[in-house]
Structure formats: C-alpha cells, structure tokens
C-alpha atoms as a PDB file:
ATOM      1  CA  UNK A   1     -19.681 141.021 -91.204  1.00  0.00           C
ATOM      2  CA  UNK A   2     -18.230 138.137 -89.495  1.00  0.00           C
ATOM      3  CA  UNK A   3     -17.896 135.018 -90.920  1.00  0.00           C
ATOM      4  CA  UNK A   4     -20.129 133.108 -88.966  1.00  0.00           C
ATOM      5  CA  UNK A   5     -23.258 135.309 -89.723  1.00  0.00           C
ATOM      6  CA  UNK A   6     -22.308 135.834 -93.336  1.00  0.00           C
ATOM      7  CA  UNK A   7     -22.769 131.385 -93.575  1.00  0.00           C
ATOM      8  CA  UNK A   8     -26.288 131.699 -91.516  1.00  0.00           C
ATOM      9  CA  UNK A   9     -26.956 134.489 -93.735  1.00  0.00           C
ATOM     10  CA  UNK A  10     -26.494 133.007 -96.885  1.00  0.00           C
ATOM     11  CA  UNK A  11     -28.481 129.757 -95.700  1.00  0.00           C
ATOM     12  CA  UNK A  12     -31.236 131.837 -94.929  1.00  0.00           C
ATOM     13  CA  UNK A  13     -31.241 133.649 -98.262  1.00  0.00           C
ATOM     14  CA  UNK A  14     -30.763 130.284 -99.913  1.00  0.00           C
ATOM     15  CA  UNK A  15     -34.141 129.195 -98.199  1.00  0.00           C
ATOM     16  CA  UNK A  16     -35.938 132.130 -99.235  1.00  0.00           C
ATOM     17  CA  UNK A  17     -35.024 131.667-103.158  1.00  0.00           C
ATOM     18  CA  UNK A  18     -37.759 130.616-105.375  1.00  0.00           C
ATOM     19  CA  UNK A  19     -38.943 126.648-105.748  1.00  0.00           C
ATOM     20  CA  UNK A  20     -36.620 125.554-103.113  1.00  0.00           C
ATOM     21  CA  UNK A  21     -36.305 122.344-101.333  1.00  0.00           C
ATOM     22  CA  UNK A  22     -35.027 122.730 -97.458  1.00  0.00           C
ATOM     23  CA  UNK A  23     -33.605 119.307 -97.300  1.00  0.00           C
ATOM     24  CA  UNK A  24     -31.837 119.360-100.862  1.00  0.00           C
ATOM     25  CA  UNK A  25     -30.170 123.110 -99.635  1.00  0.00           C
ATOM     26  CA  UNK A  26     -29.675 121.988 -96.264  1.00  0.00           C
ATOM     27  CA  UNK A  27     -27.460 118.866 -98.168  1.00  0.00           C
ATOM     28  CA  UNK A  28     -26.142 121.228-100.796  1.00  0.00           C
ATOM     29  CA  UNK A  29     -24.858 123.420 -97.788  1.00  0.00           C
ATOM     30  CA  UNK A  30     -23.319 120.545 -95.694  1.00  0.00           C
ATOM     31  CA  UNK A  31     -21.446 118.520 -99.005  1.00  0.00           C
ATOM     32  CA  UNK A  32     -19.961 122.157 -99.527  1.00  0.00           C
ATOM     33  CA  UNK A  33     -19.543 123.541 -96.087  1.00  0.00           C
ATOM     34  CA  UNK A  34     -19.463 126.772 -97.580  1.00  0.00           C
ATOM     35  CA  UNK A  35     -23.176 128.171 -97.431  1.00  0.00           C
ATOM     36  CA  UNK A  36     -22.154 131.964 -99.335  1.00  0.00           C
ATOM     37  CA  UNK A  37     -20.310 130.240-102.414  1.00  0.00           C
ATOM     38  CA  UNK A  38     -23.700 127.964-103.275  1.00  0.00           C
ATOM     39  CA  UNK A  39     -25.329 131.337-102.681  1.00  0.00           C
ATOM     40  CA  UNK A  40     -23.277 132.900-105.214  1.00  0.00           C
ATOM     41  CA  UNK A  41     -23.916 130.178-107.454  1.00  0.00           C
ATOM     42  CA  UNK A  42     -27.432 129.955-107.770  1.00  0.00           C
ATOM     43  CA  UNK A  43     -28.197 133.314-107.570  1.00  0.00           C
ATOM     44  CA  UNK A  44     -25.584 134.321-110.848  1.00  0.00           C
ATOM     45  CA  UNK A  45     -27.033 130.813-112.638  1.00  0.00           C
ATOM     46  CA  UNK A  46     -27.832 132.247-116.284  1.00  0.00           C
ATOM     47  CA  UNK A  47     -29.696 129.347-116.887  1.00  0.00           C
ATOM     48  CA  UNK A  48     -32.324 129.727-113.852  1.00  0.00           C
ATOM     49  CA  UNK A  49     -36.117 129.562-115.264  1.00  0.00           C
ATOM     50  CA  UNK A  50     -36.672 132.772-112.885  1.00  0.00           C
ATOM     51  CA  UNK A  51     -33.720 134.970-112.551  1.00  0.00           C
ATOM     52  CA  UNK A  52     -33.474 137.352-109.562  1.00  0.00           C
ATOM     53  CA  UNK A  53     -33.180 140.583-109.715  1.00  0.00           C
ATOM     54  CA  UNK A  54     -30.808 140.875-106.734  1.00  0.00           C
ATOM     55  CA  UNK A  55     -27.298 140.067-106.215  1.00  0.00           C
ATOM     56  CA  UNK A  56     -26.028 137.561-103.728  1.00  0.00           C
ATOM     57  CA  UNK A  57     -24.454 140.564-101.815  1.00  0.00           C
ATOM     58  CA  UNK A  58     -27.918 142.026-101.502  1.00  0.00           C
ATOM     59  CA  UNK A  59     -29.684 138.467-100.738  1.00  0.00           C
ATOM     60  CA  UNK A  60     -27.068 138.336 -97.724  1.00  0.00           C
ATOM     61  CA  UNK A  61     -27.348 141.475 -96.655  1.00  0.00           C
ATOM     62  CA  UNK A  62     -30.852 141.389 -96.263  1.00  0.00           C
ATOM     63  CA  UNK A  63     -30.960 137.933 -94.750  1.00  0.00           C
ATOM     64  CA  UNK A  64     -28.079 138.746 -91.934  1.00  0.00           C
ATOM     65  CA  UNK A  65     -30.028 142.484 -91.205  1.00  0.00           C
ATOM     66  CA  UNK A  66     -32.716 140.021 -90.495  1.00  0.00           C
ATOM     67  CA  UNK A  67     -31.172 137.551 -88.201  1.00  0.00           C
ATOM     68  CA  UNK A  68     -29.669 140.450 -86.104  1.00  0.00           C
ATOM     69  CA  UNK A  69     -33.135 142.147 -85.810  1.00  0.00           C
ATOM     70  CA  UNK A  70     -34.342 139.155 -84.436  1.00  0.00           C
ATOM     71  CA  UNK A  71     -31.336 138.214 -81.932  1.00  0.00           C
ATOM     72  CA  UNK A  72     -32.358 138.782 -78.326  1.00  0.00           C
ATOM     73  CA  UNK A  73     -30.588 142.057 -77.035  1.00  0.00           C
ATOM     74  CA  UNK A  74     -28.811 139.974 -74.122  1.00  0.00           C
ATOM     75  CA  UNK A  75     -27.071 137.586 -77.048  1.00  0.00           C
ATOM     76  CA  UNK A  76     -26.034 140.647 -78.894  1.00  0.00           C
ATOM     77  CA  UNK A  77     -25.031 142.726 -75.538  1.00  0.00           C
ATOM     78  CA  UNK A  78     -22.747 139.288 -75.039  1.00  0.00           C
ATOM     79  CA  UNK A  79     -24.949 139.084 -71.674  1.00  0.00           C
ATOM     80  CA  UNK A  80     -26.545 136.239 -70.335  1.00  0.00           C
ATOM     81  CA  UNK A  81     -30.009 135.975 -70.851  1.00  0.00           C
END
C-alpha cells in the first residue's frame, strides 16, 4: 500500500475508534505527522477502558479498502475527471 493511503487510512481508522474527539486526533495527527504510528498506539494501549478486538493492521486495512471503494474510477484510472 503506498504510503500516502496507508496515513489517510490510519486517520480514518483513528476517527472511527470508540469515544473519539475529531479535533484532539486531527491535533494528535498533525504534532506527530505520522497518522499509522498514533494508530498503532492507541489501538495496542493496555490500559484503554474498551479494548479492540482488532489490530491496527486490520483497522487500516479496512479503512484504506474503504477509501479506494469510494475513489471515483477516473482518479484511480489516473484520468481526468
């Protein structure tokens, strides 16, 4: 997966985590400029109230199968649209 989906990826996944606040992620994200790693983080966090079930590669996974389902077929084709 290239790098640039794998960060829009992980900020999606990141938004779709439990009791999460868009503009504290959205800060998180920025400060680290590394959307996966904060994935990683506070997906493994052993101290989370609700733990998920899932691992960050599954999160991301999911989350970038989603974003290319929903990319017009001229931006994937590389055509213009």
């Amino acid at each position: 997966m290239a790098e640039r989906l794998r960060q829009r990826a992980a900020v999606v996944a990141l938004l779709r985590l439990p009791k999460v606040s868009w503009p504290e992620t959205a800060a998180a994200v920025i400060e680290r400029g590394d959307a996966v790693s904060l994935l990683a983080e506070r997906v493994t966090d052993d101290g989370a109230l609700f733990p998920l079930d899932a691992s960050p590669d599954a999160l991301l996974d999911a989350a970038a199968s989603d974003l290319v389902r929903e990319q017009p077929v001229s931006r994937l084709s590389g055509g213009g649209g």
